[in-house]
N, C-alpha and C. Protein backbone atom coordinates (compact mmCIF):
# COMPACT_ATOMS: atom_id res chain seq x y z
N UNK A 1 96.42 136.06 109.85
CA UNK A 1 96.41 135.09 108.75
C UNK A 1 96.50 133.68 109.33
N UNK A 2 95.45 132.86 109.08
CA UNK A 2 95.83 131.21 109.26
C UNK A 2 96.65 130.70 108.43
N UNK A 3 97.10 129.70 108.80
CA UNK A 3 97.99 128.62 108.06
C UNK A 3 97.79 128.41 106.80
N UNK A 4 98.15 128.39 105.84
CA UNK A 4 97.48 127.41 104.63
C UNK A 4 97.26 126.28 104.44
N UNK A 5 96.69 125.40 103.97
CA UNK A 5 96.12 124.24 103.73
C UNK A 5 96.42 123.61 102.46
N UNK A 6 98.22 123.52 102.83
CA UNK A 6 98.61 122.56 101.65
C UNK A 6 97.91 121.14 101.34
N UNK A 7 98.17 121.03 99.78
CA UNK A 7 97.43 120.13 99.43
C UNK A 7 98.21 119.68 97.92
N UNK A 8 98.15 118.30 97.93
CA UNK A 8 98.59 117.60 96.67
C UNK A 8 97.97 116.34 96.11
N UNK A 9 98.12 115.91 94.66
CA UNK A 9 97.10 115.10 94.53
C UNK A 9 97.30 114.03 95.37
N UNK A 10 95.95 113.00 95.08
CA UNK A 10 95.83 111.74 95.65
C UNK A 10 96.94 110.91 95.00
N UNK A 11 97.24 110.83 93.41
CA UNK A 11 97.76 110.04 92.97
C UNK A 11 99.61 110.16 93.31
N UNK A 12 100.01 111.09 94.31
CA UNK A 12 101.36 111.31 94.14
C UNK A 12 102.03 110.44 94.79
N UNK A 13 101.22 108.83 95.48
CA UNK A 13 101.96 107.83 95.80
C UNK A 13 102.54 107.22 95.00
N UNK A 14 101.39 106.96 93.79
CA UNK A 14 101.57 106.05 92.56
C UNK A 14 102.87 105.91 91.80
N UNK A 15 103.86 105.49 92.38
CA UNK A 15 105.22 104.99 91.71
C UNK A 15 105.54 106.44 91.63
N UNK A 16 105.71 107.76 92.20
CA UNK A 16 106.44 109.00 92.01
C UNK A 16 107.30 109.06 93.31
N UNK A 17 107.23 107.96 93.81
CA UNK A 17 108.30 107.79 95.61
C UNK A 17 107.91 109.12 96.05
N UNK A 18 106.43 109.96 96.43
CA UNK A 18 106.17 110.75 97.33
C UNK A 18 106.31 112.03 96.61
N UNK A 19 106.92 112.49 95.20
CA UNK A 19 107.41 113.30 94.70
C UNK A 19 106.35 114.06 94.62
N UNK A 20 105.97 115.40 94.62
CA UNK A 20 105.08 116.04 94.55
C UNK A 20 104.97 117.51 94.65
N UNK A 21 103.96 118.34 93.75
CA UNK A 21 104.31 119.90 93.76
C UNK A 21 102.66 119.17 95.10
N UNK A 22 102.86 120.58 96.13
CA UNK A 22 101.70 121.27 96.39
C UNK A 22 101.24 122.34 96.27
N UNK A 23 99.90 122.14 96.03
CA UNK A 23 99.08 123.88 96.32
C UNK A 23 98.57 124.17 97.62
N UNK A 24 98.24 125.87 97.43
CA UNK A 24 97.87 126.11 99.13
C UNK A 24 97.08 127.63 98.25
N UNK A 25 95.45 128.04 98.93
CA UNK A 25 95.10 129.49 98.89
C UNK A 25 96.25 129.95 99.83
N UNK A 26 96.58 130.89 98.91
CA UNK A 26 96.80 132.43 100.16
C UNK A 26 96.56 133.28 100.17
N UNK A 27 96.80 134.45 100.84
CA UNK A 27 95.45 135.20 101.15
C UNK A 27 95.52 136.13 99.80
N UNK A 28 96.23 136.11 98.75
CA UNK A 28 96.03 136.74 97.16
C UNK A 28 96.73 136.34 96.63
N UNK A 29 97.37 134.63 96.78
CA UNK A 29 97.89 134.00 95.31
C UNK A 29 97.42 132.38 95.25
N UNK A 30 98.37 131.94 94.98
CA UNK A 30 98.09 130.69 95.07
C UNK A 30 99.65 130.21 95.50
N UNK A 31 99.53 129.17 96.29
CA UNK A 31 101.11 128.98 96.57
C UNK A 31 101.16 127.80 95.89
N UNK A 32 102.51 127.28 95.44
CA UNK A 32 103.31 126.19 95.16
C UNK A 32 104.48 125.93 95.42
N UNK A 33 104.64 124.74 96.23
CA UNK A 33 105.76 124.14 96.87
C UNK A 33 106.47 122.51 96.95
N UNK A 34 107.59 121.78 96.87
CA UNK A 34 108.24 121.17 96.68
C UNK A 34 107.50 120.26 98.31
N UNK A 35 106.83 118.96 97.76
CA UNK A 35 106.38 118.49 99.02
C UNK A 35 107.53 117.44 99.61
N UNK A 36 108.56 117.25 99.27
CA UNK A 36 109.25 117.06 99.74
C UNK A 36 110.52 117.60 100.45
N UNK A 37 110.22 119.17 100.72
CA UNK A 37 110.97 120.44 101.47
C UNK A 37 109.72 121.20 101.95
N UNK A 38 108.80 120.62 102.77
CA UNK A 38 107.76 121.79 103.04
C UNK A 38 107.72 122.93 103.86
N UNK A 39 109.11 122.70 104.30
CA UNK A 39 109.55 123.92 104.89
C UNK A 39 110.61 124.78 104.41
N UNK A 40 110.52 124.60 103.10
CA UNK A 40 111.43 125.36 102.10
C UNK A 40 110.49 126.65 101.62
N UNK A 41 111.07 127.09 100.87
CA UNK A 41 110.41 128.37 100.22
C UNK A 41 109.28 127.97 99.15
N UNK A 42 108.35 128.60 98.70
CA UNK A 42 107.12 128.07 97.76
C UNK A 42 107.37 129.76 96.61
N UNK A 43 106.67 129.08 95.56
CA UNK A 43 106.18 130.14 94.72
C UNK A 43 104.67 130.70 95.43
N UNK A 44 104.46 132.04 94.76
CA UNK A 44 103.00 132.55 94.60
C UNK A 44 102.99 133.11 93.19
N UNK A 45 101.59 132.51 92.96
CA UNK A 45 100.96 133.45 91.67
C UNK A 45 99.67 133.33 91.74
N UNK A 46 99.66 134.41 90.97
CA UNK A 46 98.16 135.00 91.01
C UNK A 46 97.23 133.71 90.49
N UNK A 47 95.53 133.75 90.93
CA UNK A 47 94.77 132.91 90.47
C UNK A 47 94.87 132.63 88.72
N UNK A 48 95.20 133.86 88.48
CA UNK A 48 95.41 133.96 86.77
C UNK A 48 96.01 133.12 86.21
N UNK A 49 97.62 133.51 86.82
CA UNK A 49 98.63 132.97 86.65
C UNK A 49 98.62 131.12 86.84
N UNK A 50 98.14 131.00 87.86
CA UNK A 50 98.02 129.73 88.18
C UNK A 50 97.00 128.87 86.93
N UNK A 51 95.98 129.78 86.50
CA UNK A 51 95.22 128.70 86.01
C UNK A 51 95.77 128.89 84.32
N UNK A 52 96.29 129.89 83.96
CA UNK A 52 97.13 129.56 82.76
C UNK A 52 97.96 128.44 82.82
N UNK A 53 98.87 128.62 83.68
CA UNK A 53 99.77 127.50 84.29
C UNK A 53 99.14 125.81 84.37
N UNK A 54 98.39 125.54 84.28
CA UNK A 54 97.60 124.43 84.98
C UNK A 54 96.78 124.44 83.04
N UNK A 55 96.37 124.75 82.38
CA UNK A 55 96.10 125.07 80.99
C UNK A 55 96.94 124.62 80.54
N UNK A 56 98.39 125.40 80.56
CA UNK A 56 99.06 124.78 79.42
C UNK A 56 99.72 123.52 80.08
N UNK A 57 99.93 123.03 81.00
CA UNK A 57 100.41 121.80 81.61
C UNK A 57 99.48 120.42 80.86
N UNK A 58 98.18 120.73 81.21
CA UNK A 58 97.16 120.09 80.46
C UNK A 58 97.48 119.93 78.93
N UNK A 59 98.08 121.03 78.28
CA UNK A 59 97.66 121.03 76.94
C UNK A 59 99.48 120.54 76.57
N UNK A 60 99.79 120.02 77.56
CA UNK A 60 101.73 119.54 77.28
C UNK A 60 102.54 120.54 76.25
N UNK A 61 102.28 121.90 77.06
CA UNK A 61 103.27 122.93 76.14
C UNK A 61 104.17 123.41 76.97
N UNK A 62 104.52 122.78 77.94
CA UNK A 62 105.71 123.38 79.02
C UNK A 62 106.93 122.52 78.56
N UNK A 63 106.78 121.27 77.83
CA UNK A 63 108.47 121.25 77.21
C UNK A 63 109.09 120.14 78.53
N UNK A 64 107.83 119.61 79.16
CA UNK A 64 108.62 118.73 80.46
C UNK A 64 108.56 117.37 80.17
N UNK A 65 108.14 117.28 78.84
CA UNK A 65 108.57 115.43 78.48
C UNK A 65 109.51 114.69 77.53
């Protein structure tokens, strides 16, 4: 297995002081991790999972504002 190829948006300079989730393929989920502990532990979920996730974020039904 190679490394993954974390990745976070462009905009997570923009006044968030660096704050940031990343994503990463792996080799059957999707990872997500705290980019400011990147050597902490990450979630995985499935492509499914992820793009529900990323749906309702879009559609502001997660209750985070």
């Amino acid at each position: 297995m190679t490394s993954p190829q974390w990745r976070k948006s462009s905009r997570s300079s923009d006044g968030t002081s660096g704050k940031c989730v990343e994503v990463a393929r792996l080799d059957n989920a999707i990872g997500l991790r705290d980019s400011k502990a990147p050597g902490g532990s990450h979630l995985s979920l499935t492509a499914e999972d992820f793009a529900k996730l990323i749906a309702s974020a879009k559609r502001d039904e997660l209750g985070l504002r």
